[in-house]
C-alpha atoms as a PDB file:
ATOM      1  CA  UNK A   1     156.378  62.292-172.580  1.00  0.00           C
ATOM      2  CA  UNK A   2     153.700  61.522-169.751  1.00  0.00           C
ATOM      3  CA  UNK A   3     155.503  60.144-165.954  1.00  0.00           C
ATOM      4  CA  UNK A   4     155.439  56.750-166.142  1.00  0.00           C
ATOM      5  CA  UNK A   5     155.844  56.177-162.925  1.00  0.00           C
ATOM      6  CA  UNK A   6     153.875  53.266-161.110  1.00  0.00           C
ATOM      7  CA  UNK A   7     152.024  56.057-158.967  1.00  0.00           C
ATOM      8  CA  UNK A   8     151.372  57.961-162.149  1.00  0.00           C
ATOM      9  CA  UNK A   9     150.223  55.136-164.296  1.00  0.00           C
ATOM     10  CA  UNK A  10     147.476  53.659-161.209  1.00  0.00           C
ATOM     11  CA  UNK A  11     146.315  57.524-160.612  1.00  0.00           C
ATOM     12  CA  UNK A  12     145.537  57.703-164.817  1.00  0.00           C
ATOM     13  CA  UNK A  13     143.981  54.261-164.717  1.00  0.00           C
ATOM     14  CA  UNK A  14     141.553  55.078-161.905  1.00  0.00           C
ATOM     15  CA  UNK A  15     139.933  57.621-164.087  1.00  0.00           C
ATOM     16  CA  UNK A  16     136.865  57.055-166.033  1.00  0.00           C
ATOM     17  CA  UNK A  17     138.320  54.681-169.240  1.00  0.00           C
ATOM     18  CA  UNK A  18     137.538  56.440-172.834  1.00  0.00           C
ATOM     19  CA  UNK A  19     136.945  52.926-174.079  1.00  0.00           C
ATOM     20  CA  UNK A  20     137.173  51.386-177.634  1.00  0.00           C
ATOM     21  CA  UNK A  21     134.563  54.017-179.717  1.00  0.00           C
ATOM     22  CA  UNK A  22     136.658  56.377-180.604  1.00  0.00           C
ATOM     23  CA  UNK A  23     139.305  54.279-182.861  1.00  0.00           C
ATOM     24  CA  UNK A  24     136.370  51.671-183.778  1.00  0.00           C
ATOM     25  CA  UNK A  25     134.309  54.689-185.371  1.00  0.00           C
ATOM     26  CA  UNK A  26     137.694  55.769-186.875  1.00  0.00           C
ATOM     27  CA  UNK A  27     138.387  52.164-188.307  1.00  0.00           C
ATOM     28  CA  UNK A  28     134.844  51.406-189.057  1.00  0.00           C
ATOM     29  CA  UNK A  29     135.198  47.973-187.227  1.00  0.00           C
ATOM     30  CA  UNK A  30     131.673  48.332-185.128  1.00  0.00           C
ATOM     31  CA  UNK A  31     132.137  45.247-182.157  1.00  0.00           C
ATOM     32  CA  UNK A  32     128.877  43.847-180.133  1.00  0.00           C
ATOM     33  CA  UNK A  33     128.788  46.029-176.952  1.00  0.00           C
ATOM     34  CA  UNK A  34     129.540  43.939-173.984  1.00  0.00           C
ATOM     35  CA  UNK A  35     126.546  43.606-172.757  1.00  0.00           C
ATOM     36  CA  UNK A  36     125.461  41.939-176.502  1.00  0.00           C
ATOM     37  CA  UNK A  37     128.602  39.475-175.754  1.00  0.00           C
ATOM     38  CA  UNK A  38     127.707  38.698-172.537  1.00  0.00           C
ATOM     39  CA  UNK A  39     124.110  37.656-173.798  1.00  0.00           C
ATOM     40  CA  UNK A  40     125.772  35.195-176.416  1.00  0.00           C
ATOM     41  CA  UNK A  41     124.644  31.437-175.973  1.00  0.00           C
ATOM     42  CA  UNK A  42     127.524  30.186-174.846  1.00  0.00           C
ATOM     43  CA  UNK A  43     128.695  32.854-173.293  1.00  0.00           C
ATOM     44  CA  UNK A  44     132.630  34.087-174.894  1.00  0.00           C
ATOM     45  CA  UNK A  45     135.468  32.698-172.810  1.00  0.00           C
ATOM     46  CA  UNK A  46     136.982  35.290-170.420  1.00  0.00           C
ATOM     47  CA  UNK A  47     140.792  35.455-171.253  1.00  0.00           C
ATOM     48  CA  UNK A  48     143.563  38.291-170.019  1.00  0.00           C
ATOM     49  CA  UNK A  49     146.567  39.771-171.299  1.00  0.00           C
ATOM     50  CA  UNK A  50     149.130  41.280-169.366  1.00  0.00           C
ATOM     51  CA  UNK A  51     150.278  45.178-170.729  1.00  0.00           C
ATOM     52  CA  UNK A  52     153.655  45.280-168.195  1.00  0.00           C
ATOM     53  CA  UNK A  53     155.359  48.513-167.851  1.00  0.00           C
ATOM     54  CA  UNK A  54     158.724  48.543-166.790  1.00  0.00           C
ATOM     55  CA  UNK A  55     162.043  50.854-166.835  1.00  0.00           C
ATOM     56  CA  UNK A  56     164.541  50.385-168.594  1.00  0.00           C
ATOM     57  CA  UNK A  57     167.551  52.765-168.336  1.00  0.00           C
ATOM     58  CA  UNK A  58     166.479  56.237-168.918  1.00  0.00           C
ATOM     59  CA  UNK A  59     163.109  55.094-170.628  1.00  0.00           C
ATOM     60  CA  UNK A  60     159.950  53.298-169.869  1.00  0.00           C
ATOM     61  CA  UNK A  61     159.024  49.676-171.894  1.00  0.00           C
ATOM     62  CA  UNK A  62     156.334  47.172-172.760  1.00  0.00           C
ATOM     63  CA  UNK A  63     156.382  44.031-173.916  1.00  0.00           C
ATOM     64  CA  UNK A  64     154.781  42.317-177.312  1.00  0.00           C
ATOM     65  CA  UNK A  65     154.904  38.665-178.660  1.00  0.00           C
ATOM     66  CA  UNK A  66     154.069  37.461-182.429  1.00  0.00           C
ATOM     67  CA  UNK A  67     152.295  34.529-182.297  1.00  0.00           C
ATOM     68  CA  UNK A  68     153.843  31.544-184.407  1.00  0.00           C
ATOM     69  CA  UNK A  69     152.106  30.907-187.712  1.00  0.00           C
ATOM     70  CA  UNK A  70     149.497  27.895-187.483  1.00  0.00           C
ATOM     71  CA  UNK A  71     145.692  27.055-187.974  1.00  0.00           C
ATOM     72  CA  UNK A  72     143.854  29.753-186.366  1.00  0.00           C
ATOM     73  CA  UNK A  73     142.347  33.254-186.339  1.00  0.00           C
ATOM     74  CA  UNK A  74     145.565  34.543-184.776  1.00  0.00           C
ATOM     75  CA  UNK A  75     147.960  33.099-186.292  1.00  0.00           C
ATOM     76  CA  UNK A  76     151.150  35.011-186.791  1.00  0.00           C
ATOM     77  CA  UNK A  77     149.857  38.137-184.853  1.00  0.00           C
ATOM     78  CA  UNK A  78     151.211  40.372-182.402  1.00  0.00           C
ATOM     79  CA  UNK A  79     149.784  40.849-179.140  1.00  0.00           C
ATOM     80  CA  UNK A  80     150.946  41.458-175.444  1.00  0.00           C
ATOM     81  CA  UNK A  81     150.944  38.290-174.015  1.00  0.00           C
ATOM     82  CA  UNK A  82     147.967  36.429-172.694  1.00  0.00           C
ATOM     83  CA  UNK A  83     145.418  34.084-172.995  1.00  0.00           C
ATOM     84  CA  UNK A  84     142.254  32.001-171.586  1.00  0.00           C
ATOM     85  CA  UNK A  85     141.209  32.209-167.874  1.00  0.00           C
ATOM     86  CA  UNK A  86     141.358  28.562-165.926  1.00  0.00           C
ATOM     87  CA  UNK A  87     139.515  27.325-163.108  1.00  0.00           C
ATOM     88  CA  UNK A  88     142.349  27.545-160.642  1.00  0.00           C
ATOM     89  CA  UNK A  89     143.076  31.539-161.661  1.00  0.00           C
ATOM     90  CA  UNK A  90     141.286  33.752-158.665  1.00  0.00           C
ATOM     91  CA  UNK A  91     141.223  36.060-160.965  1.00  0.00           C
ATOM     92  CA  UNK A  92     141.378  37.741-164.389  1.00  0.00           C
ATOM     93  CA  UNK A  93     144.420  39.584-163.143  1.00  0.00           C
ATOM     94  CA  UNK A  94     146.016  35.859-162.101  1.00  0.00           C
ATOM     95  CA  UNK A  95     145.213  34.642-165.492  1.00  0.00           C
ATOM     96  CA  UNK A  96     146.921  37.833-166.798  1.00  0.00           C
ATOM     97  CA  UNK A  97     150.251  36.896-164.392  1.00  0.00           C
ATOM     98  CA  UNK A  98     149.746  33.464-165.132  1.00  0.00           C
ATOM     99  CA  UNK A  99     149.725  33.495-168.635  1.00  0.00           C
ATOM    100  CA  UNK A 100     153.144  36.351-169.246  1.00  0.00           C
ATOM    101  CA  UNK A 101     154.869  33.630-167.237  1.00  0.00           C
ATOM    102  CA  UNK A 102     154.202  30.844-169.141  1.00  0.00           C
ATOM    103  CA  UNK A 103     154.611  32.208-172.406  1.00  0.00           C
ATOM    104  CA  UNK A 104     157.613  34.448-171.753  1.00  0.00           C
ATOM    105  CA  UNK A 105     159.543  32.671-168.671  1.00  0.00           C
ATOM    106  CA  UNK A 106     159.492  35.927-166.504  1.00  0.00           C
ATOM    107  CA  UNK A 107     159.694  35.857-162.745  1.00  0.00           C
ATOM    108  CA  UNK A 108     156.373  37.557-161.740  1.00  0.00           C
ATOM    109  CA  UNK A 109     156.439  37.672-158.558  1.00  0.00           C
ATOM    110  CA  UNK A 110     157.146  41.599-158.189  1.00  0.00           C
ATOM    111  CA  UNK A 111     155.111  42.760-160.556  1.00  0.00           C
ATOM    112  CA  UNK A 112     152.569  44.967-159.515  1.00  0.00           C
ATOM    113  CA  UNK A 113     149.162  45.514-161.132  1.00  0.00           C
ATOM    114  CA  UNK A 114     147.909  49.073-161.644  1.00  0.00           C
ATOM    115  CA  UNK A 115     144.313  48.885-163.336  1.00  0.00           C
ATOM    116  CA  UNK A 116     142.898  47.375-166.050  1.00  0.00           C
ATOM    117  CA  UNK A 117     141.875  48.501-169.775  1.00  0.00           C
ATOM    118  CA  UNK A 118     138.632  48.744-170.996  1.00  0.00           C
ATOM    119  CA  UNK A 119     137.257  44.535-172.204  1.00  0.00           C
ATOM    120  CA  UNK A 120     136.919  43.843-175.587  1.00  0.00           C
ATOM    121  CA  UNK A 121     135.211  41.047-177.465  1.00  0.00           C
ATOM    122  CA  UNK A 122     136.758  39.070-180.518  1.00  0.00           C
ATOM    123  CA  UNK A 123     134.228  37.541-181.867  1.00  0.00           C
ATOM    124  CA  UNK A 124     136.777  34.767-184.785  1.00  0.00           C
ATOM    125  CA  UNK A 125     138.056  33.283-180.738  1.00  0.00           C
ATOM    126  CA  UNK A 126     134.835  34.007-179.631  1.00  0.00           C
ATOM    127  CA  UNK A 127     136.832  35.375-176.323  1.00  0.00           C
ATOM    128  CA  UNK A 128     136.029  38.349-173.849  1.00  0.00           C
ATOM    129  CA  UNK A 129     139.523  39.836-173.208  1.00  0.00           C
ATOM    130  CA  UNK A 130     140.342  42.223-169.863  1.00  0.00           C
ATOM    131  CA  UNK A 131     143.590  43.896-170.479  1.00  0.00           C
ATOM    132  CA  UNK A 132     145.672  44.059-166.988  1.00  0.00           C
ATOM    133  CA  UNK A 133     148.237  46.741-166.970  1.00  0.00           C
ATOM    134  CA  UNK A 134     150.929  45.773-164.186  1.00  0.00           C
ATOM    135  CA  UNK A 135     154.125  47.178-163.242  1.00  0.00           C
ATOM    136  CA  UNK A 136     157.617  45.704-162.778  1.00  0.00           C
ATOM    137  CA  UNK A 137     160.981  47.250-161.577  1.00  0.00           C
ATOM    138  CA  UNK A 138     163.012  45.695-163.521  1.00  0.00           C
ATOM    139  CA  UNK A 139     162.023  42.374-166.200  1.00  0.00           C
ATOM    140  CA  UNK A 140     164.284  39.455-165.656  1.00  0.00           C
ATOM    141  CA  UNK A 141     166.045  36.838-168.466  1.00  0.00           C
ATOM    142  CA  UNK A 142     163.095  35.950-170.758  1.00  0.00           C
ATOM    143  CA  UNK A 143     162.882  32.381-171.435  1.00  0.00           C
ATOM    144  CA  UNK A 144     159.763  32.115-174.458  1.00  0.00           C
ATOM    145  CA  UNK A 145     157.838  28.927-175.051  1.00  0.00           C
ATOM    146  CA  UNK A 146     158.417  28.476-178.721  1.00  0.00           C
ATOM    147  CA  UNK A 147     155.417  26.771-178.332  1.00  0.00           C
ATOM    148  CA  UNK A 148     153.033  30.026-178.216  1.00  0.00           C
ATOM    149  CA  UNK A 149     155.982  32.856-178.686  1.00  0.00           C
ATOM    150  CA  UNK A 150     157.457  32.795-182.054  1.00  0.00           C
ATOM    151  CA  UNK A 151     159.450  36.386-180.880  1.00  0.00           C
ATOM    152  CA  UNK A 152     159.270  38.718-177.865  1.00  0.00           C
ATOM    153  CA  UNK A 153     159.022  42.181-179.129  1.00  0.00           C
ATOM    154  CA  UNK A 154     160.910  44.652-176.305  1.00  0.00           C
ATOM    155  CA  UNK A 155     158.904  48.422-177.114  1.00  0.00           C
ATOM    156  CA  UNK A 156     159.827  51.529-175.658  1.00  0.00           C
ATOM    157  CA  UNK A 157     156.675  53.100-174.466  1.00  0.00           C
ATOM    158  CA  UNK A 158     157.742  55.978-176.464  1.00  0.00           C
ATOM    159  CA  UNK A 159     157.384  54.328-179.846  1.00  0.00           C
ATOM    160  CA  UNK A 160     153.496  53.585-179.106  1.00  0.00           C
ATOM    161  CA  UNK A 161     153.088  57.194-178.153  1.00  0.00           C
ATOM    162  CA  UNK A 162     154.424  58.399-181.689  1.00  0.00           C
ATOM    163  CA  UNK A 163     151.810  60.303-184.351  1.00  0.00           C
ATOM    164  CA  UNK A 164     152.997  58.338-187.071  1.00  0.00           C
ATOM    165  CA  UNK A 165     152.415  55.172-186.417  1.00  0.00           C
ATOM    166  CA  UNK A 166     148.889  54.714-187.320  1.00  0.00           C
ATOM    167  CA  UNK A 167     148.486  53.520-190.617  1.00  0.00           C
ATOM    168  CA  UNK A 168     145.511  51.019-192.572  1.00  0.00           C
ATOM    169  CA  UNK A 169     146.038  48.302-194.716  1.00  0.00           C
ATOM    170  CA  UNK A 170     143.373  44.837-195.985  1.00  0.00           C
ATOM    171  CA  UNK A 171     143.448  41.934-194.007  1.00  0.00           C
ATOM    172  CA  UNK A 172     141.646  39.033-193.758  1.00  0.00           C
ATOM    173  CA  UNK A 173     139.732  38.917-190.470  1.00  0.00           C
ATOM    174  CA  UNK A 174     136.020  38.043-189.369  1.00  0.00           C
ATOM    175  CA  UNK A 175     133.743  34.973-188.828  1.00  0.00           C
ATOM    176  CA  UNK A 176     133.886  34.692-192.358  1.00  0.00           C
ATOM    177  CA  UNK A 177     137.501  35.734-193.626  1.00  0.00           C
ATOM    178  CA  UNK A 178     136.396  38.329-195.824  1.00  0.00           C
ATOM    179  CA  UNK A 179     139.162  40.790-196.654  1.00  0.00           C
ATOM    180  CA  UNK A 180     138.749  43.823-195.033  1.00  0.00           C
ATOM    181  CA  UNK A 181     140.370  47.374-194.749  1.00  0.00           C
ATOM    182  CA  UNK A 182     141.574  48.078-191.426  1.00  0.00           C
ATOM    183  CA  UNK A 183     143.753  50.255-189.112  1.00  0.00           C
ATOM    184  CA  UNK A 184     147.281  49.385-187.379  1.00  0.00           C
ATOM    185  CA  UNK A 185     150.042  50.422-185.364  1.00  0.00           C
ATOM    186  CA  UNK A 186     153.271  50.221-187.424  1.00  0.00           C
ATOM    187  CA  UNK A 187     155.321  49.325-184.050  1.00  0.00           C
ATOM    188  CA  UNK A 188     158.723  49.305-184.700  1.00  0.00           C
ATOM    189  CA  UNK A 189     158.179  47.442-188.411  1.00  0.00           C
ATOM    190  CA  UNK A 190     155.865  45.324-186.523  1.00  0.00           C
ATOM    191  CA  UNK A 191     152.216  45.239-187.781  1.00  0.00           C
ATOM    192  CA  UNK A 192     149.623  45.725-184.679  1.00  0.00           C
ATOM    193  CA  UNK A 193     146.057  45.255-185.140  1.00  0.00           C
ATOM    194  CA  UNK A 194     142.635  43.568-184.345  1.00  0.00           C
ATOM    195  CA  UNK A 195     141.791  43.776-180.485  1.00  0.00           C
ATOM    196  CA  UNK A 196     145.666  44.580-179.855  1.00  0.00           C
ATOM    197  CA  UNK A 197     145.295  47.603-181.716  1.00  0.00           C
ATOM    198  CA  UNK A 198     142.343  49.185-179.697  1.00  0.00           C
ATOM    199  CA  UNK A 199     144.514  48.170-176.398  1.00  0.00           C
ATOM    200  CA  UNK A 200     146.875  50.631-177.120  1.00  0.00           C
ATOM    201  CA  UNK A 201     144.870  53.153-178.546  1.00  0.00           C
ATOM    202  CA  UNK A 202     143.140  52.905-174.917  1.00  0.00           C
ATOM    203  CA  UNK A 203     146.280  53.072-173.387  1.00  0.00           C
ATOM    204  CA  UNK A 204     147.365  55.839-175.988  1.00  0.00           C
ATOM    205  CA  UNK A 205     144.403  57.960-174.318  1.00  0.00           C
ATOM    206  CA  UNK A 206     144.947  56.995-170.844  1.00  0.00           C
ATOM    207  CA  UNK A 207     148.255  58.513-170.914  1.00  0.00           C
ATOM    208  CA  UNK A 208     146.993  61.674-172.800  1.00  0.00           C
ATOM    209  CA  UNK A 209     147.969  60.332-176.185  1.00  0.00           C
ATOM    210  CA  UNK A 210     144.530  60.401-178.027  1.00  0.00           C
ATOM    211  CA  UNK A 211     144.446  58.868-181.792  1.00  0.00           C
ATOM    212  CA  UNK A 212     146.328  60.617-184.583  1.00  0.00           C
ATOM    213  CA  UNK A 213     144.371  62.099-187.217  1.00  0.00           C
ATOM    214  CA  UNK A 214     143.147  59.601-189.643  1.00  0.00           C
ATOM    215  CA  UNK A 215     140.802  59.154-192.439  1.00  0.00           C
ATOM    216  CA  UNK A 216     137.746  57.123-191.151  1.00  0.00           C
ATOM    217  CA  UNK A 217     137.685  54.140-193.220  1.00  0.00           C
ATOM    218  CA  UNK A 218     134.768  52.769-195.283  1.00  0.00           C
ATOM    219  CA  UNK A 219     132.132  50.888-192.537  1.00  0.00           C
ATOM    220  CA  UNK A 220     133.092  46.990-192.838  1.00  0.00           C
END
């Protein structure tokens, strides 16, 4: 089990990021390169999430949402809480802040950010995520907006970390729907893919935790 220390976790993020290729050539789920997203006419929407670290009793924890089910592309999906950058945010990180408030009723106002993740594009929201990875010394009552947060998911750090948690499955995901084969994180019986699931396989990596061995699935 790596330190998970604040100190520890901003030293690790201010290494060169191994990026998304390695679990993408593993999934077969190729993604437009940034630079092809950034070229798109309109550009994608910048949005953040927030991946907060904080201790609880002898461990270290994250948090995770599932998203209520309704008419979208991420409906009923887990993710670490986020969403869209607004003109009033000075930053990606502030949207990041912004957003874990409103959709989980935390007190944010000690939280500490450490680095950020490696962007990814999802093309179905047609959004250019930045992954913030922030610290906090201890996470206050929770108050979710049943609005966006159907439930908060509390993970020990631990669990993501495990070798047997990577697993594939068919889902329906792209522009077009089309059901596709696909890998996950089986987080505490919680299914963890799409854009979430290369976040912590980054963040797997950045704490010395590279991908478990995995057959490389069919190209999609």
């Amino acid at each position: 089990m790596p330190d998970l220390s604040a100190s520890a976790l901003r030293t690790a993020l201010l290494r060169p990021l191994p990026g998304h290729a390695a679990f993408a050539d593993l999934s077969g789920y190729p993604r437009p390169s940034i630079e092809q997203a950034l070229a798109l006419v309109p550009p994608p929407r910048e949005s953040a999430v927030l991946i907060l670290v904080h201790p609880m009793g002898d461990t270290t924890h994250t948090l995770l949402m599932r998203r209520p089910v309704y008419k979208g592309v991420h409906s009923g999906q887990v993710a670490f809480p986020g969403g869209k950058r607004e003109a009033s945010d000075a930053s990606l990180q502030a949207t990041a802040l912004r957003e874990f408030a409103e959709e989980t009723g935390a007190d944010t106002k000690d939280f500490e950010v450490l680095g950020e993740l490696t962007r990814i594009h999802i093309p179905p929201s047609r959004t250019l995520v930045t992954p913030v990875v922030a610290w906090a010394p201890q996470l206050g009552p929770l108050r979710p907006d049943p609005r966006e947060v159907a439930a908060l998911i509390d993970v020990p750090v631990s669990e993501l970390l495990r070798k047997d948690i990577l697993h594939s499955k068919t889902f329906r995901m792209g522009l077009d729907g089309s059901m596709r084969e696909a890998l996950y994180w089986n987080v505490n019986g919680e299914v963890v893919w799409g854009a979430t699931a290369m976040m912590i396989a980054e963040f797997r990596a950045v704490l010395g935790h590279p991908l478990p061995p995995h057959r490389p699935l069919g190209r999609l």
